[in-house]
Every structure is written in C-alpha cells, then in structure tokens.
PDB file of N, CA and C in Angstrom:
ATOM      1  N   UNK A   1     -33.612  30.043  -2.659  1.00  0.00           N
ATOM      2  CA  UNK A   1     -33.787  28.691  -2.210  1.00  0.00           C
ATOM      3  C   UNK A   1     -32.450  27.965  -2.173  1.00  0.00           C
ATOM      4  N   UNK A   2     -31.550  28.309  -3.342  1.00  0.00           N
ATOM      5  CA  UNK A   2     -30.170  27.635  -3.599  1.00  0.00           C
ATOM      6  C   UNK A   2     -29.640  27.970  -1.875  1.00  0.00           C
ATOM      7  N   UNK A   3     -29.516  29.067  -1.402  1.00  0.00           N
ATOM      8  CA  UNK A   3     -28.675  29.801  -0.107  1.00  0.00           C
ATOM      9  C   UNK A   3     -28.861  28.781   0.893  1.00  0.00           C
ATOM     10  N   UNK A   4     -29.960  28.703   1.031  1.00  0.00           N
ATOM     11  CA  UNK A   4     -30.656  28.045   2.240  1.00  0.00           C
ATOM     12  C   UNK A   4     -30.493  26.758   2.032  1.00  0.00           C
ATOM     13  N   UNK A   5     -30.330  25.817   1.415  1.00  0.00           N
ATOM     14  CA  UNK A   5     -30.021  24.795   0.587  1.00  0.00           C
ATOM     15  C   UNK A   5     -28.375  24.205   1.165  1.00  0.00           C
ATOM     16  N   UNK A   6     -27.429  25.416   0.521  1.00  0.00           N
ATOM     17  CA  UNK A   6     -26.117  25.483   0.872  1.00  0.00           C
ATOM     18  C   UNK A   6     -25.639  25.471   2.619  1.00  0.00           C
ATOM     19  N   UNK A   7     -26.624  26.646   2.753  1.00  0.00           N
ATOM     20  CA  UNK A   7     -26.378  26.759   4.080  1.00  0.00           C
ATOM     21  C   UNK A   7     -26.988  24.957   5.389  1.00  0.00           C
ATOM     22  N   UNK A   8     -27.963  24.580   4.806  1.00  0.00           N
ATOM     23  CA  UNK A   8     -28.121  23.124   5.539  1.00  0.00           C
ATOM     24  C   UNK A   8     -27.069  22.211   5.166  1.00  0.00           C
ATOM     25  N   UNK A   9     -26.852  22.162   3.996  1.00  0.00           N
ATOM     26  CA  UNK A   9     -25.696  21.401   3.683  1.00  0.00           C
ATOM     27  C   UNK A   9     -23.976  21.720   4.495  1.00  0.00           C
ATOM     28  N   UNK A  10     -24.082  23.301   4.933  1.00  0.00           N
ATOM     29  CA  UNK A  10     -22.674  23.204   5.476  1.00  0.00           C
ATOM     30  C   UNK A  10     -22.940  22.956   6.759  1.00  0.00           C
ATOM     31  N   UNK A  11     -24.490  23.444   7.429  1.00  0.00           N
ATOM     32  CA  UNK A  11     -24.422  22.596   8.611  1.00  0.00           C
ATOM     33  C   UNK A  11     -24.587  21.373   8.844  1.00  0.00           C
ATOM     34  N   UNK A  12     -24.758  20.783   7.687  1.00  0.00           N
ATOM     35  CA  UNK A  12     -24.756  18.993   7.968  1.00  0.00           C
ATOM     36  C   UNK A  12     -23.444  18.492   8.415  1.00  0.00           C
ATOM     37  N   UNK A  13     -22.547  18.933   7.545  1.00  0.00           N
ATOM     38  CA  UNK A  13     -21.400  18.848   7.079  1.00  0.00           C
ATOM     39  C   UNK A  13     -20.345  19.490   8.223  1.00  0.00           C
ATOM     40  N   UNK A  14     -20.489  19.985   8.707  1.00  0.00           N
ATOM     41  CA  UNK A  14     -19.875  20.502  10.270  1.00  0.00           C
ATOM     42  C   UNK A  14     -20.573  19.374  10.809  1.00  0.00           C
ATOM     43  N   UNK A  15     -22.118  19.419  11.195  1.00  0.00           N
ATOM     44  CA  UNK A  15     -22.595  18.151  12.027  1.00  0.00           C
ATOM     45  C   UNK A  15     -21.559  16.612  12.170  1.00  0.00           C
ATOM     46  N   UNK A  16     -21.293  16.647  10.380  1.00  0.00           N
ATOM     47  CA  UNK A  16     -20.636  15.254  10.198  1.00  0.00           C
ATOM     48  C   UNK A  16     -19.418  15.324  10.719  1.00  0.00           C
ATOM     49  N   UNK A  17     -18.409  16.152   9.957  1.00  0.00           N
ATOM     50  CA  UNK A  17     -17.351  16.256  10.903  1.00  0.00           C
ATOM     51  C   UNK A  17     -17.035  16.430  12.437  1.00  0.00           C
ATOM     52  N   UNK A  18     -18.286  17.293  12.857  1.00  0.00           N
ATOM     53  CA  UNK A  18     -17.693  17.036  14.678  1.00  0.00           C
ATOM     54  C   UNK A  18     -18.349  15.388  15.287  1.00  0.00           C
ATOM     55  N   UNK A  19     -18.957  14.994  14.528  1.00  0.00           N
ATOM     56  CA  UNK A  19     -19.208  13.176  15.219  1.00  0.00           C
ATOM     57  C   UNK A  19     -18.137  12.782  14.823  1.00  0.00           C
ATOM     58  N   UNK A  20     -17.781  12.101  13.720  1.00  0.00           N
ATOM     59  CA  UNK A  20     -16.212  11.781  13.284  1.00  0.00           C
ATOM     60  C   UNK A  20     -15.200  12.334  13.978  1.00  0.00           C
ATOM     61  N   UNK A  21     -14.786  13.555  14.939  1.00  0.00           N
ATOM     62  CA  UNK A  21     -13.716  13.642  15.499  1.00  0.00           C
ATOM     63  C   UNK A  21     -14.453  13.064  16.601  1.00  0.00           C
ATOM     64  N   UNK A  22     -15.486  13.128  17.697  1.00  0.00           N
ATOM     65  CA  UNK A  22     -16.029  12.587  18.794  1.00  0.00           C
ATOM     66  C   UNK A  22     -15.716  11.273  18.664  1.00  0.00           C
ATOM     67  N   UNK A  23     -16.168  10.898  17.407  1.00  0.00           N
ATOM     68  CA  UNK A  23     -16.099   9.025  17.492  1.00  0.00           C
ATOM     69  C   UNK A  23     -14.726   8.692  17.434  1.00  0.00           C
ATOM     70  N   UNK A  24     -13.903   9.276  16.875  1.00  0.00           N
ATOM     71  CA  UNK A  24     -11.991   9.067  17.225  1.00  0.00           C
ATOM     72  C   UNK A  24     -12.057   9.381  18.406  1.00  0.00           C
ATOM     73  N   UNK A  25     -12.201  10.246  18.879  1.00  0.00           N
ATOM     74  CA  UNK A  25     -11.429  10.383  20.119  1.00  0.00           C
ATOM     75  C   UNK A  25     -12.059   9.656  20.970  1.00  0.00           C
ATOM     76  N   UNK A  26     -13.543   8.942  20.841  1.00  0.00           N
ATOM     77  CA  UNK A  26     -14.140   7.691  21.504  1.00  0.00           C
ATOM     78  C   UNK A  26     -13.298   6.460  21.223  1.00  0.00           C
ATOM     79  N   UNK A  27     -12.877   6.440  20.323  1.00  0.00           N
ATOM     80  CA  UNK A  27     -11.906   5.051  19.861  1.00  0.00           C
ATOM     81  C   UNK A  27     -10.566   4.870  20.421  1.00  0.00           C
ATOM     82  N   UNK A  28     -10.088   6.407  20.643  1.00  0.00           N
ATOM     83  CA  UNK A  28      -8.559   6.637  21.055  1.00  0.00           C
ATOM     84  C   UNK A  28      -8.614   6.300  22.391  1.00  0.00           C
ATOM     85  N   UNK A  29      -9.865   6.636  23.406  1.00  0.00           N
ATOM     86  CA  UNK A  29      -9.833   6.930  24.283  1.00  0.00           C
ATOM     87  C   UNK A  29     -10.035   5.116  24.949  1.00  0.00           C
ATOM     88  N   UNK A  30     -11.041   4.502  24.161  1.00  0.00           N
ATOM     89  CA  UNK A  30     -11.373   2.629  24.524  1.00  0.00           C
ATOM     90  C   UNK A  30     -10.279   2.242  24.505  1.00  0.00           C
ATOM     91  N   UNK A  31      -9.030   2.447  23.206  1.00  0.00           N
ATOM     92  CA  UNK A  31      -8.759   1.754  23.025  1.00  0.00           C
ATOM     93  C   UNK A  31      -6.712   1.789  23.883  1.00  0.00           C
ATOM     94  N   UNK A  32      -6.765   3.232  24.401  1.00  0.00           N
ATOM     95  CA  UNK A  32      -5.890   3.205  24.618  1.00  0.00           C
ATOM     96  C   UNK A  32      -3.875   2.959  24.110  1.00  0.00           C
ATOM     97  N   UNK A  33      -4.126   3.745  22.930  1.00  0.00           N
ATOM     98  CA  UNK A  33      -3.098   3.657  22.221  1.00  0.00           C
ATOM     99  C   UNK A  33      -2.250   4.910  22.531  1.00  0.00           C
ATOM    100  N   UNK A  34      -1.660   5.051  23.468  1.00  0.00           N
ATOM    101  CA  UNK A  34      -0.876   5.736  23.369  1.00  0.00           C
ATOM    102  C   UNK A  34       0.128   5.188  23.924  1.00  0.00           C
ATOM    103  N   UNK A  35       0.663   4.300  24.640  1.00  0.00           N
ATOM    104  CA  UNK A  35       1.263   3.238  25.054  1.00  0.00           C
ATOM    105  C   UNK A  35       1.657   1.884  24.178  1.00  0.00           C
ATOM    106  N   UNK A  36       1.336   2.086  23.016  1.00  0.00           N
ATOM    107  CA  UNK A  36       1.691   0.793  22.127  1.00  0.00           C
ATOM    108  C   UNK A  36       3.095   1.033  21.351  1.00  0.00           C
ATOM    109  N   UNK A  37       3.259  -0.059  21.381  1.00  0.00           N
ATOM    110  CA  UNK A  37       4.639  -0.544  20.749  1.00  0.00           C
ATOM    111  C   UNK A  37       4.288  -1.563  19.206  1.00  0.00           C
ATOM    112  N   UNK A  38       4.596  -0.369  18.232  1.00  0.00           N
ATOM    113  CA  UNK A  38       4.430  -1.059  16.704  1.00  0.00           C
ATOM    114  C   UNK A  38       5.711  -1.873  16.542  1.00  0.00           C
ATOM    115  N   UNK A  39       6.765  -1.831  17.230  1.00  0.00           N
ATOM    116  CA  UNK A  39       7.765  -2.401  16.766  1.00  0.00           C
ATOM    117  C   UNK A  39       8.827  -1.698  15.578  1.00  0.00           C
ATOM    118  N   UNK A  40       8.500  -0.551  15.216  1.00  0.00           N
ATOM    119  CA  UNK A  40       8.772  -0.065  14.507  1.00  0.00           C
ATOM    120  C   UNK A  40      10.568   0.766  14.755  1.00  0.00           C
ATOM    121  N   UNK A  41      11.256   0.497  14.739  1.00  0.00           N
ATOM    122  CA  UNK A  41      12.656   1.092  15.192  1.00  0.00           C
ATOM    123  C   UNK A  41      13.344   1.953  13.910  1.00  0.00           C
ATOM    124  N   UNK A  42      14.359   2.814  14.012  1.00  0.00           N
ATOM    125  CA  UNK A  42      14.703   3.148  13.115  1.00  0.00           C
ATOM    126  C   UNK A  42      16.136   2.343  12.836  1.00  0.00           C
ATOM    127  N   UNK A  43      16.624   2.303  11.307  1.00  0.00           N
ATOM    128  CA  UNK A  43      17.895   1.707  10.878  1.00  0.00           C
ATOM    129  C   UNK A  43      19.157   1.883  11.698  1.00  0.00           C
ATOM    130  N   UNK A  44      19.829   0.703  12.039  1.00  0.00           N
ATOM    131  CA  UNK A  44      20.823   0.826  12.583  1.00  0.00           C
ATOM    132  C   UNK A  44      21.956   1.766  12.042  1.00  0.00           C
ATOM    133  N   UNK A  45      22.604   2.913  12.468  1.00  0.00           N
ATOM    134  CA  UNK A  45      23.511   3.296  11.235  1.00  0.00           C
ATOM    135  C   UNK A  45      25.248   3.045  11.391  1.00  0.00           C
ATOM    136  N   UNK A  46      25.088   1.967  12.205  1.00  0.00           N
ATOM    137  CA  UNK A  46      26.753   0.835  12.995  1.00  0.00           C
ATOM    138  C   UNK A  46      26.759   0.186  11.302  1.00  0.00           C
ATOM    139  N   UNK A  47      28.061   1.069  10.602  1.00  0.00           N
ATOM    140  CA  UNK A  47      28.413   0.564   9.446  1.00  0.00           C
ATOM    141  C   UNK A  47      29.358  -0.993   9.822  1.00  0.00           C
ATOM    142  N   UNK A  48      29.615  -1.496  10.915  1.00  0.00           N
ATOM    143  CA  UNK A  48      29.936  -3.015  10.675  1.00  0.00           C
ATOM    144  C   UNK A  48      28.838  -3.813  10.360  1.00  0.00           C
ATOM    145  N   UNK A  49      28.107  -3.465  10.844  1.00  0.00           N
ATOM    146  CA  UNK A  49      26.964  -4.558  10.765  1.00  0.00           C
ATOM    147  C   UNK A  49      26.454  -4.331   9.062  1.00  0.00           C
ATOM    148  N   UNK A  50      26.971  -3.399   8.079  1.00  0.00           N
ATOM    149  CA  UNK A  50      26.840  -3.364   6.958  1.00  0.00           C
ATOM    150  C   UNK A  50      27.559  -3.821   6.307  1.00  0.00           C
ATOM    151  N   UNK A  51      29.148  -3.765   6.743  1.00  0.00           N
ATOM    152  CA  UNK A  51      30.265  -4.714   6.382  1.00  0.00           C
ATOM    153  C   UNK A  51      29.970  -6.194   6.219  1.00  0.00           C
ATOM    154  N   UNK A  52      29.752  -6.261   7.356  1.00  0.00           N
ATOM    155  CA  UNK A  52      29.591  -8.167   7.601  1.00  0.00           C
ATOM    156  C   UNK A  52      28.556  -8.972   6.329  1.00  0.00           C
ATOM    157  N   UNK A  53      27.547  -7.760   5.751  1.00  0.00           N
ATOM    158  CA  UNK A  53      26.707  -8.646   5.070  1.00  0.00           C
ATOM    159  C   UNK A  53      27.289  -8.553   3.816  1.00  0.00           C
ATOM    160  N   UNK A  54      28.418  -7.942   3.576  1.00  0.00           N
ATOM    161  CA  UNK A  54      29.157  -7.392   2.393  1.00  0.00           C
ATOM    162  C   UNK A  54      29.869  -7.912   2.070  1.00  0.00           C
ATOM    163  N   UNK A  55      30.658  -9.180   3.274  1.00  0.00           N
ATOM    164  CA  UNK A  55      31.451  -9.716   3.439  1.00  0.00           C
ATOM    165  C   UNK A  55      31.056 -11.401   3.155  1.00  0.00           C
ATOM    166  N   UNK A  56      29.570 -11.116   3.421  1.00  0.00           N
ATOM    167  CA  UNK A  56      29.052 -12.540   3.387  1.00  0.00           C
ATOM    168  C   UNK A  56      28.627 -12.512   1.866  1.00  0.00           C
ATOM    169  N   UNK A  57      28.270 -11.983   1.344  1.00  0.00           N
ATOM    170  CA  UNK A  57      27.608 -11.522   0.012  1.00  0.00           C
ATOM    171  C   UNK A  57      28.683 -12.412  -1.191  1.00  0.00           C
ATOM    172  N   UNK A  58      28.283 -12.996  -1.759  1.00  0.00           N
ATOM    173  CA  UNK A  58      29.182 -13.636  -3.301  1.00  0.00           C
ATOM    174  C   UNK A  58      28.254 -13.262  -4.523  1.00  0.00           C
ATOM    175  N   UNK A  59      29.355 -13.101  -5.445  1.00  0.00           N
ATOM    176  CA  UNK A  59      28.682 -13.187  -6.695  1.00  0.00           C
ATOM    177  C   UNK A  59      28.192 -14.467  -7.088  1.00  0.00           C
ATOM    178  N   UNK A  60      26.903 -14.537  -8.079  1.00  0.00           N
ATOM    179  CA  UNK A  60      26.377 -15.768  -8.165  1.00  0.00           C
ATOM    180  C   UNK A  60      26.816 -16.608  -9.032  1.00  0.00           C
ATOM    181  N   UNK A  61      27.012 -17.622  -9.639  1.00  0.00           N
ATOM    182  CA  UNK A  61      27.393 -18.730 -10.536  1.00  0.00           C
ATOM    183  C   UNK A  61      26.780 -18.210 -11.903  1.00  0.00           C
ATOM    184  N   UNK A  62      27.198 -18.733 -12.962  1.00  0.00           N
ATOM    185  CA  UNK A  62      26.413 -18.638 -14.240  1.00  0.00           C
ATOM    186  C   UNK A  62      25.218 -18.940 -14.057  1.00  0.00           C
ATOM    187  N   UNK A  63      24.991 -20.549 -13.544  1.00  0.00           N
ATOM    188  CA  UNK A  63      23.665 -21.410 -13.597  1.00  0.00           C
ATOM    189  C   UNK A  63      23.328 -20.815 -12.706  1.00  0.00           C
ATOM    190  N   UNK A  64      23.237 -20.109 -11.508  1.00  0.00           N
ATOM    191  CA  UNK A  64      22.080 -19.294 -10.086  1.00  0.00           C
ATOM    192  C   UNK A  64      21.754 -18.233 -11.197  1.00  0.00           C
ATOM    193  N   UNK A  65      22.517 -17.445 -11.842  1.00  0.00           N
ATOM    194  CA  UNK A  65      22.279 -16.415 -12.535  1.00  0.00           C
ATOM    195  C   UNK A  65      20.958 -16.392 -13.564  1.00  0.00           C
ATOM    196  N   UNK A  66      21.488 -17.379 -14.807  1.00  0.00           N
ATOM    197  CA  UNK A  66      20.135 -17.656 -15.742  1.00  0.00           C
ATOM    198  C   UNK A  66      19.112 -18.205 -15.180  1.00  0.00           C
ATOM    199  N   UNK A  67      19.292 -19.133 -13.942  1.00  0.00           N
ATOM    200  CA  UNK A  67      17.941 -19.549 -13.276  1.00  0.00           C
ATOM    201  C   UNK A  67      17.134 -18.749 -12.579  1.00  0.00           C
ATOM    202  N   UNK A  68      17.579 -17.612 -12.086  1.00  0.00           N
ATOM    203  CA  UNK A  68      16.742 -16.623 -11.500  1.00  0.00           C
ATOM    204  C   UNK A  68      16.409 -15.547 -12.632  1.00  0.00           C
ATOM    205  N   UNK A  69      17.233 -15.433 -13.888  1.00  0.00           N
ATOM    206  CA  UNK A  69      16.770 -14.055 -14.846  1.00  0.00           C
ATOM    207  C   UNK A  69      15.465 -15.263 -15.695  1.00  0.00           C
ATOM    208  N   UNK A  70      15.769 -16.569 -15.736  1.00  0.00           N
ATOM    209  CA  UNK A  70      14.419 -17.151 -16.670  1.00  0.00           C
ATOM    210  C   UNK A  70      13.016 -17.549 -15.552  1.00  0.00           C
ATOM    211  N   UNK A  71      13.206 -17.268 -14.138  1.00  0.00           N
ATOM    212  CA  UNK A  71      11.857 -17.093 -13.197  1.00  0.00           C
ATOM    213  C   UNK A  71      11.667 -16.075 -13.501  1.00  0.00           C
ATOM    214  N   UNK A  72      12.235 -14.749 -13.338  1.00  0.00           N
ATOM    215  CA  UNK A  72      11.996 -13.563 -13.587  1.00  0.00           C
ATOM    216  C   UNK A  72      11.535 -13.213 -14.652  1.00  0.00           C
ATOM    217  N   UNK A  73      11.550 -13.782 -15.718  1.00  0.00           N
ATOM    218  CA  UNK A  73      10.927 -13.295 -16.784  1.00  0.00           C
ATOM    219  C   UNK A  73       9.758 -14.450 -16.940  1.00  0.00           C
ATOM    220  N   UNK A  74       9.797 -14.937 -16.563  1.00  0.00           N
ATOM    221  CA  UNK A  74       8.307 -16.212 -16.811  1.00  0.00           C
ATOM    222  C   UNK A  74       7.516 -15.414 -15.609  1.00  0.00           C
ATOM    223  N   UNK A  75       7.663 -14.515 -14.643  1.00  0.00           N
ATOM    224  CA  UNK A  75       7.005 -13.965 -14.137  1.00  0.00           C
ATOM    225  C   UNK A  75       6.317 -12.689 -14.509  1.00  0.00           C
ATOM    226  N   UNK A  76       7.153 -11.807 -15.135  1.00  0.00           N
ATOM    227  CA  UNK A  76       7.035 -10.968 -15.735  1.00  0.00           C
ATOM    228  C   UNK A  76       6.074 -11.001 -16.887  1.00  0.00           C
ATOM    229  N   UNK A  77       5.830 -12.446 -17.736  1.00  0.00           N
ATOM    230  CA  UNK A  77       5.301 -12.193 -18.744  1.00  0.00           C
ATOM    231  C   UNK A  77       4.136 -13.245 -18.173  1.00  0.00           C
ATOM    232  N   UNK A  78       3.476 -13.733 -16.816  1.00  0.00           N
ATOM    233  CA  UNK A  78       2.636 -13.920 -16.674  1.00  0.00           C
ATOM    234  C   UNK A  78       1.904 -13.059 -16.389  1.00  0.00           C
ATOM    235  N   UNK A  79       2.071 -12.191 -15.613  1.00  0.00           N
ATOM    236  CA  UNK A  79       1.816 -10.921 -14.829  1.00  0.00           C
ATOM    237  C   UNK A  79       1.464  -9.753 -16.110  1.00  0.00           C
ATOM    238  N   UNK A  80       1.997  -9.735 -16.974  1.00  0.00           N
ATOM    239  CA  UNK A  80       1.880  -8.863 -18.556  1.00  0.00           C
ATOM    240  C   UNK A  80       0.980  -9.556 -18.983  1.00  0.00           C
ATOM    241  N   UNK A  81       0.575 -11.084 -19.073  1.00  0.00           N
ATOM    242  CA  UNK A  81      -0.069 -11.628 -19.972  1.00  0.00           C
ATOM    243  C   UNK A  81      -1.519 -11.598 -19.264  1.00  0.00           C
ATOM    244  N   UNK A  82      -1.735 -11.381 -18.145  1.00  0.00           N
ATOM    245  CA  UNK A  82      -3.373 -11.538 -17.045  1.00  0.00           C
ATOM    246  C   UNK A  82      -3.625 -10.063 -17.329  1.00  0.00           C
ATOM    247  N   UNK A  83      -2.279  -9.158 -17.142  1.00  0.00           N
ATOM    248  CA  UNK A  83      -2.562  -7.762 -17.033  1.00  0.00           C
ATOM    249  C   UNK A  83      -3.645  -7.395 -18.500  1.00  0.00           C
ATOM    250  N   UNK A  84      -2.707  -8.398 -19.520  1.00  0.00           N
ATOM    251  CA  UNK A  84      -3.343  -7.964 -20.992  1.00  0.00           C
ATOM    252  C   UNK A  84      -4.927  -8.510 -21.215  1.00  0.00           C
ATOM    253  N   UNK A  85      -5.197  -9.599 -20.486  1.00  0.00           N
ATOM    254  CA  UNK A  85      -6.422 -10.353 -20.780  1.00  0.00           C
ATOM    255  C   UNK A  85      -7.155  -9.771 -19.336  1.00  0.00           C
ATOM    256  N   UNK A  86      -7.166  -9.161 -18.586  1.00  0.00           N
ATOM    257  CA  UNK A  86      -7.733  -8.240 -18.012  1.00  0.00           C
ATOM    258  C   UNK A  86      -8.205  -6.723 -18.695  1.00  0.00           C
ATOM    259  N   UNK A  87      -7.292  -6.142 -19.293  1.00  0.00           N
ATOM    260  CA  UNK A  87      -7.575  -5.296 -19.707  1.00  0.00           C
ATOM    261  C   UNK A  87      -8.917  -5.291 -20.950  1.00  0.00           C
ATOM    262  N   UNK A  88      -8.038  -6.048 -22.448  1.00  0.00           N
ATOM    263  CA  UNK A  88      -8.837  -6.688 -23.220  1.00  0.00           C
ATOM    264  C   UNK A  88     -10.589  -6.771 -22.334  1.00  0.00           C
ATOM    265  N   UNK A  89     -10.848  -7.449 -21.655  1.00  0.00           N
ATOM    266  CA  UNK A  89     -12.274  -7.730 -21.151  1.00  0.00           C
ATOM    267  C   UNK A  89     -12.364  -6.936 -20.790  1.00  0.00           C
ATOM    268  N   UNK A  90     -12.521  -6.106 -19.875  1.00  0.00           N
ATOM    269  CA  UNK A  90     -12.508  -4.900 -19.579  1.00  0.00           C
ATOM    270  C   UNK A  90     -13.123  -4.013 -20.808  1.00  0.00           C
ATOM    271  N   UNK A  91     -12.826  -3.919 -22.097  1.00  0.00           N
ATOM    272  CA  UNK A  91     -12.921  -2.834 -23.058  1.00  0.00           C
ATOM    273  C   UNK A  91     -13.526  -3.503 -23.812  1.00  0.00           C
ATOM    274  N   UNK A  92     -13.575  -4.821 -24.180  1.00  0.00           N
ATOM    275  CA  UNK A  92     -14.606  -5.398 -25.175  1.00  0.00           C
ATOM    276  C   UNK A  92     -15.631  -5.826 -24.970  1.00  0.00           C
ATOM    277  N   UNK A  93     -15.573  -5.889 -23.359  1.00  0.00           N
ATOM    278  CA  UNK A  93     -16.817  -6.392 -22.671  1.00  0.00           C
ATOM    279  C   UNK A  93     -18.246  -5.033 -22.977  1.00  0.00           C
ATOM    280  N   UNK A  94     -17.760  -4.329 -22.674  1.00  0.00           N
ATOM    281  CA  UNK A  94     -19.139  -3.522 -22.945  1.00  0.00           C
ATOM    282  C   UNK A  94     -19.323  -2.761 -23.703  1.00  0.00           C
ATOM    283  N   UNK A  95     -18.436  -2.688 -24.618  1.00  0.00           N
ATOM    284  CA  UNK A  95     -18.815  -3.008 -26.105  1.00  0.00           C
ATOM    285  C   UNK A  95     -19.555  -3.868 -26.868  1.00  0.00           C
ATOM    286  N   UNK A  96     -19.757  -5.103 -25.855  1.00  0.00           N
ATOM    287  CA  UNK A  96     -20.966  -6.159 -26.177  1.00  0.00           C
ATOM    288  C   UNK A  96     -22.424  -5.961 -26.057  1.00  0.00           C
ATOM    289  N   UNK A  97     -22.549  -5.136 -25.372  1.00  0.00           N
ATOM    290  CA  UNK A  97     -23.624  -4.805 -24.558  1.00  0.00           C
ATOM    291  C   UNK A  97     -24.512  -3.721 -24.665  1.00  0.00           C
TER     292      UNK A  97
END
C-alpha cells in the first residue's frame, strides 16, 4: 500500500512542478521581460572618478566625531535593548501558559 502511496505522491509532484514551470513561462510570456531595463550597470573602474572623492573626503572634527560615535551607540543599545525584550517574551511567554 506504502508503493502505491509513494508512487501518487511522485505523480502529484511532477503534476505540480510541470504547472509551476507552465505558469512561469505564462507570466514570462504576458509579461514580456526580456526587454527590460533594471537599471542595473556595473562599477565604473575610471580610477579618477575614485580620486576626486578622495580628494573631496576630510577627516572629521573632534565634535562631528563624538557626535556620530554617541548616535551610534544610542542606536546600538536601542536596537540590543528591543532585541533583549523581544527575546525575554518570547521565552517567558509560554512558559506562562
């Protein structure tokens, strides 16, 4: 009984997979993507144009410095602190229950 069982199941399962490629290639075919433009380009590799931002680039002040490392860490330890009171509920919660 198990055989016969297996065996409907792998023909389902072929069944499923050849609709799923039919229904892509129904989708590919509406929708006409082979002609699209993602915008997607690859990196320029014209090392001036890497210069110039190298050139524009400064080191930051004391005060830009501590003002961005004390956001950064008030972020950090909000993000740690939801992470922790997420977790916490998570594990004590159904332990209640």
């Amino acid at each position: 009984m198990s055989e016969g069982t297996n065996d409907t199941e792998k023909k389902g399962f072929a069944a499923q997979k050849l609709e799923l490629k039919n229904s892509k290639l129904d989708l590919k075919s509406k929708l006409n993507l082979d002609n699209v433009d993602l915008g997607v380009t690859m990196p320029s590799t014209n090392v001036n144009e890497y210069m110039r931002v190298l050139r524009l680039a400064r080191k930051p002040s004391r005060e830009e410095f501590t003002m961005i490392a004390k956001i950064s860490m008030a972020g950090i330890g909000i993000i740690g602190t939801l992470g922790f009171v997420i977790y916490a509920l998570l594990t004590e919660l159904p332990k209640a229950f």
